[in-house]
C-alpha atoms as a PDB file:
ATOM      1  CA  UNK A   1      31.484 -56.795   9.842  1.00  0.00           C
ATOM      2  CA  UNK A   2      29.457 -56.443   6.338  1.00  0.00           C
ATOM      3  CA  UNK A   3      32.659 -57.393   4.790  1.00  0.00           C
ATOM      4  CA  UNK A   4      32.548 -60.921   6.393  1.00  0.00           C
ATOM      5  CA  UNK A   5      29.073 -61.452   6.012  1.00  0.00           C
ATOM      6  CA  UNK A   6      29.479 -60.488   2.181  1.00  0.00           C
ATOM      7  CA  UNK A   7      32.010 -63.076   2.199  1.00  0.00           C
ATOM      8  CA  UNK A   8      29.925 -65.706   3.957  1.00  0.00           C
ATOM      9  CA  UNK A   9      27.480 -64.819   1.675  1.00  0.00           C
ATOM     10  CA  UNK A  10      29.744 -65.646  -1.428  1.00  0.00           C
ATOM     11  CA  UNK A  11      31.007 -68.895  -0.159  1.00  0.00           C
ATOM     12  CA  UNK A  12      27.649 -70.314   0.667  1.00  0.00           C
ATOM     13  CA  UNK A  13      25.678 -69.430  -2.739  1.00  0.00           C
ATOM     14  CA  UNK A  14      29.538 -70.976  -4.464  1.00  0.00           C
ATOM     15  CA  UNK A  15      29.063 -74.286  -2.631  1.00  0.00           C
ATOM     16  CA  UNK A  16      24.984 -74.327  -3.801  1.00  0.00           C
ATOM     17  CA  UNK A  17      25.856 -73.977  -7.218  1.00  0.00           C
ATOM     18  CA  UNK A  18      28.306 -76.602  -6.699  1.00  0.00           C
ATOM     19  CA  UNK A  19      26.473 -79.238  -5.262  1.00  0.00           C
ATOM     20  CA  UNK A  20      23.889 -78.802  -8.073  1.00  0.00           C
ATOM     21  CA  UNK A  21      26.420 -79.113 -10.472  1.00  0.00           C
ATOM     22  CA  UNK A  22      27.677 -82.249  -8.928  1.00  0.00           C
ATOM     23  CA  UNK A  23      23.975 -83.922  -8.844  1.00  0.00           C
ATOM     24  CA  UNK A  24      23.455 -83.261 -12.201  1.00  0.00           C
ATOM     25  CA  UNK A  25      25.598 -86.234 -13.195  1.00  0.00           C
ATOM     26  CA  UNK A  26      24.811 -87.720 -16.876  1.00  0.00           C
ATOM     27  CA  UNK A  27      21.557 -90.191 -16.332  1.00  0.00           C
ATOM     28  CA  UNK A  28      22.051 -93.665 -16.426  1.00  0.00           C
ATOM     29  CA  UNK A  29      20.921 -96.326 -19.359  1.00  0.00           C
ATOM     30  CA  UNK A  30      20.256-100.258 -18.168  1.00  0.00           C
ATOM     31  CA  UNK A  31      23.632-100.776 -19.405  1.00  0.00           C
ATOM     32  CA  UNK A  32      25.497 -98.505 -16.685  1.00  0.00           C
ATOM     33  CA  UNK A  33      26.927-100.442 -14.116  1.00  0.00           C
ATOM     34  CA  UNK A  34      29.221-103.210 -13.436  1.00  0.00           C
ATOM     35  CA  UNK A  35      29.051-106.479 -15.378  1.00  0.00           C
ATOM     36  CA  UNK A  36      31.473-109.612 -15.496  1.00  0.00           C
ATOM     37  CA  UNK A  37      31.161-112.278 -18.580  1.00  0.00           C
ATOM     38  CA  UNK A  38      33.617-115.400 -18.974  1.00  0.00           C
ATOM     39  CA  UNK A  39      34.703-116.355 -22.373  1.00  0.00           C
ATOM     40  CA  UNK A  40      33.973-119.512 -23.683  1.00  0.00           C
ATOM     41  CA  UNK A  41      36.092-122.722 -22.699  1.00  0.00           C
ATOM     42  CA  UNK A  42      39.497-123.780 -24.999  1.00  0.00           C
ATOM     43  CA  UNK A  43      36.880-126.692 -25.851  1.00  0.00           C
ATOM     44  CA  UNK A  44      34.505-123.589 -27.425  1.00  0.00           C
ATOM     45  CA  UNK A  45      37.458-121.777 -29.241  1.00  0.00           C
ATOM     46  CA  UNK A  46      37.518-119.632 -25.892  1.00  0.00           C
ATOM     47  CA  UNK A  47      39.980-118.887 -23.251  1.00  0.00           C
ATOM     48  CA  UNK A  48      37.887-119.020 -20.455  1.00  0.00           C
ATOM     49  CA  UNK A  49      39.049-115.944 -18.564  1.00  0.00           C
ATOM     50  CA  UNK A  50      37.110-113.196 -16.750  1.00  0.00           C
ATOM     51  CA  UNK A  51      36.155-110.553 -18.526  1.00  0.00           C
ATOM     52  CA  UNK A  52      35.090-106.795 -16.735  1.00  0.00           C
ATOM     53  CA  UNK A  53      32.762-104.181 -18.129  1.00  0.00           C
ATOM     54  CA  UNK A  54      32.278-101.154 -16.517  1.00  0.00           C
ATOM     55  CA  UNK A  55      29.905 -98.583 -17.982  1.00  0.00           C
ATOM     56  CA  UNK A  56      29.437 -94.828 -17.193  1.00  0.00           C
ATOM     57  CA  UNK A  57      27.050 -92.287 -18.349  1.00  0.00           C
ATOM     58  CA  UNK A  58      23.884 -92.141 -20.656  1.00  0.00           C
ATOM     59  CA  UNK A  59      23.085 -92.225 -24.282  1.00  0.00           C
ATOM     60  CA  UNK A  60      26.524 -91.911 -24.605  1.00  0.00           C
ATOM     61  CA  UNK A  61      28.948 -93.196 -22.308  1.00  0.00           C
ATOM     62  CA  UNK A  62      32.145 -94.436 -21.437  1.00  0.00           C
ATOM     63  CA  UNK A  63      33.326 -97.775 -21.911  1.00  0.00           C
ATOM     64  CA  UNK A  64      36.009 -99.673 -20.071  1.00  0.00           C
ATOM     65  CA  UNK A  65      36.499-103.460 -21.029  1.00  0.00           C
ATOM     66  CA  UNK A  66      38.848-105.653 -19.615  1.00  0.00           C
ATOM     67  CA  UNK A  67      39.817-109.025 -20.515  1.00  0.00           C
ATOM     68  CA  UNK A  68      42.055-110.524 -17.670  1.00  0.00           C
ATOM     69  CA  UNK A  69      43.842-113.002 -20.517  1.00  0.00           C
ATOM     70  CA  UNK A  70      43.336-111.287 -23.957  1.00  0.00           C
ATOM     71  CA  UNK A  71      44.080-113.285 -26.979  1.00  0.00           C
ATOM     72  CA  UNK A  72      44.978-110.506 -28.569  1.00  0.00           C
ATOM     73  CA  UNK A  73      47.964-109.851 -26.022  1.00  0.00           C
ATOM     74  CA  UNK A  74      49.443-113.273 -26.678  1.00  0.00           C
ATOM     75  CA  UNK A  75      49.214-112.725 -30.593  1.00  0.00           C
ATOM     76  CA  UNK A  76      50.955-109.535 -30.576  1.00  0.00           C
ATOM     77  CA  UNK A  77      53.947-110.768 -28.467  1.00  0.00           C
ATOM     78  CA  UNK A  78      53.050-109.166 -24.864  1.00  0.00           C
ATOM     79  CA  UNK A  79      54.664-109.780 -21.791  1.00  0.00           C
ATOM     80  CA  UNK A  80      51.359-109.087 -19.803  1.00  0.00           C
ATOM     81  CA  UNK A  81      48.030-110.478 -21.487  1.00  0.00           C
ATOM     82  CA  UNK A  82      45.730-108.307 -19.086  1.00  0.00           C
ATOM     83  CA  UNK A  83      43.986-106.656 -22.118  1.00  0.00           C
ATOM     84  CA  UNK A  84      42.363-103.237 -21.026  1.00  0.00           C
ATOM     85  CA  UNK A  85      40.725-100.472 -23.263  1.00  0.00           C
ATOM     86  CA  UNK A  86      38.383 -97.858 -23.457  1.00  0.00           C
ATOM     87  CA  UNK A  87      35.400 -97.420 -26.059  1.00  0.00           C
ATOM     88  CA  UNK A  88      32.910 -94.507 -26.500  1.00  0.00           C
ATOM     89  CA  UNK A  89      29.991 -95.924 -26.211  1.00  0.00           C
ATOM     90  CA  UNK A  90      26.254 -95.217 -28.373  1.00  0.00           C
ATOM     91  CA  UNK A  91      22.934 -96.707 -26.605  1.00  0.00           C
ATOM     92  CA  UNK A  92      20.182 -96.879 -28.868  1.00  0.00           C
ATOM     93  CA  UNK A  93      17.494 -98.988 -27.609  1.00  0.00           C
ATOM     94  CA  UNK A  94      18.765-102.747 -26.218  1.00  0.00           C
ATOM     95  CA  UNK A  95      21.620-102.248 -27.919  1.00  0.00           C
ATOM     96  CA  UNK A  96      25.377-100.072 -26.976  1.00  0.00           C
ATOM     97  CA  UNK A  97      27.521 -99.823 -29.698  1.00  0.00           C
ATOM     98  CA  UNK A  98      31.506 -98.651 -28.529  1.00  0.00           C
ATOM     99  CA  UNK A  99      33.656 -97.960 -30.630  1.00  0.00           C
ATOM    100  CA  UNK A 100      37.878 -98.253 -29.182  1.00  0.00           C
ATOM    101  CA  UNK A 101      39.383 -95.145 -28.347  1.00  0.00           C
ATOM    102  CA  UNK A 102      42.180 -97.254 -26.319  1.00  0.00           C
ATOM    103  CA  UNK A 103      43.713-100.379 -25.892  1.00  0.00           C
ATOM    104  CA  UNK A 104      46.806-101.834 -24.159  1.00  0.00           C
ATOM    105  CA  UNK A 105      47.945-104.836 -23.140  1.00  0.00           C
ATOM    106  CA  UNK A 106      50.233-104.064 -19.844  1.00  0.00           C
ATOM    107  CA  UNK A 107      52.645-101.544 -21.420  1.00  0.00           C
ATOM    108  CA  UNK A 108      52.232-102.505 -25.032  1.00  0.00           C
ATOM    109  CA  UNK A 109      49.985 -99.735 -27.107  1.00  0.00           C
ATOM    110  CA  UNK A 110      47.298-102.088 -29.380  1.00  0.00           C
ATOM    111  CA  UNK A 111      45.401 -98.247 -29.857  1.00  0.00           C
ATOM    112  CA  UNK A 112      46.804 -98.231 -33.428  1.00  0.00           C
ATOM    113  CA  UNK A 113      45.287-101.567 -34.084  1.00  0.00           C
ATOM    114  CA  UNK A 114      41.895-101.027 -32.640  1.00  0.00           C
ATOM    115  CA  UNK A 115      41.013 -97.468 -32.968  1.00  0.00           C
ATOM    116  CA  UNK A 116      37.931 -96.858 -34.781  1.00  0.00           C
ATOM    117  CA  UNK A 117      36.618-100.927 -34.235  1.00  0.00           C
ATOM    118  CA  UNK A 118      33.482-101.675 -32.333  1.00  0.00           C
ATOM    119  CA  UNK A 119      32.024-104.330 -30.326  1.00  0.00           C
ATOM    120  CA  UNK A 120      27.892-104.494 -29.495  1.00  0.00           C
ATOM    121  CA  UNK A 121      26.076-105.598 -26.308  1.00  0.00           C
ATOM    122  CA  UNK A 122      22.512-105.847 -26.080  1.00  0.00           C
ATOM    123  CA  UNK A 123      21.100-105.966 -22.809  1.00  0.00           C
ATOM    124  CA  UNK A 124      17.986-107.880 -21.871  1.00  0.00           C
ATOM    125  CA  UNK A 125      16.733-107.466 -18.397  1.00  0.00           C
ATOM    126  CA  UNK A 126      14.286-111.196 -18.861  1.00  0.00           C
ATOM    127  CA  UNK A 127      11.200-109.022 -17.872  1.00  0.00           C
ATOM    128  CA  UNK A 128      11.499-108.399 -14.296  1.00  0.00           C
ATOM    129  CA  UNK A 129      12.721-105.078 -12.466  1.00  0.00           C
ATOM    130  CA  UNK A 130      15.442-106.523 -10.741  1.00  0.00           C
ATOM    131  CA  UNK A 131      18.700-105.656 -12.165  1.00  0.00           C
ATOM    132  CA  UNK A 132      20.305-108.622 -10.476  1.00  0.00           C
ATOM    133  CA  UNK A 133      18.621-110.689 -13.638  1.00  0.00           C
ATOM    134  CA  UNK A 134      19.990-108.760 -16.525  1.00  0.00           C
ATOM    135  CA  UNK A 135      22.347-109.720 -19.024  1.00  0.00           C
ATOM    136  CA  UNK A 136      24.317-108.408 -21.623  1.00  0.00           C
ATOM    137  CA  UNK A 137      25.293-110.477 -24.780  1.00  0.00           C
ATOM    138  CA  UNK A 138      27.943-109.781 -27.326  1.00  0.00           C
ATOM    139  CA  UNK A 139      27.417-112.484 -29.369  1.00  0.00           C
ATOM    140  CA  UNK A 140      30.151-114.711 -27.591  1.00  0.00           C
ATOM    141  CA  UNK A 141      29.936-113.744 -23.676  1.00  0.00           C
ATOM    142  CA  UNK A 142      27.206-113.684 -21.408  1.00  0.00           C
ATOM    143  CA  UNK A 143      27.584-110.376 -18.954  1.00  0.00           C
ATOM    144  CA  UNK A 144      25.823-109.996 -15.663  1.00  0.00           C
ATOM    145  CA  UNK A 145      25.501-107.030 -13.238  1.00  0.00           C
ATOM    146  CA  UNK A 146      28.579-107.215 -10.613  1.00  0.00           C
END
């Protein structure tokens, strides 16, 4: 019987130190979330298409970006222009900085071509506390909070 309760013992202070571990996720910056921006119209020198951002973690976090017709994916001869990458990302202030760890266009690799390129977003949340008015601008697309 002190065997079992040994064990019980065990498994219960194993799944405490778990769940702490699990609540002591990365904090968040204003620019964690889920944002959507549309590139400017053919008129503009855009496309027009959607465009998904999806950012995870704090100072320093990780950075998907998806473009759902990327320029880029026509110009290097793709069969599937859904342009999607990854970027660490660097939050200093208003400003995130990533820089391309990945990109792909369907099954083409563009990783070569981008790796070590950045793109900036500064976020401005117009002076209210609800998130539902914040932006992001990268100097061609206006992001909101999904």
């Amino acid at each position: 019987m002190k065997r079992y309760s040994v064990i019980i013992t065990l498994a219960l202070l194993a799944m405490l130190i778990g769940a702490q571990t699990v609540q002591a996720g990365a904090p968040s910056t204003s620019f964690s979330g889920t944002w959507v921006g549309y590139d400017v119209s053919p008129a503009d020198g855009g496309d027009g298409s959607t465009e998904h951002l999806v950012v995870k973690g704090g100072t320093s976090p990780q950075v998907s970006y998806q473009d759902e017709f990327g320029q880029v994916c026509w110009d290097a001869g793709a069969t599937d222009f859904w342009f999607t990458s990854v970027l660490k990302g660097k939050v200093n202030g208003t400003t995130m900085t990533g820089t391309f760890m990945r990109a792909r266009c369907g099954h083409l690799s563009l990783s070569a071509a981008f790796k070590g390129q950045t793109m900036s977003w500064t976020f401005n949340g117009h002076g209210t506390a609800n998130p539902s008015d914040d932006t992001l601008w990268d100097g061609v697309v206006l992001w909101s909070r999904v």
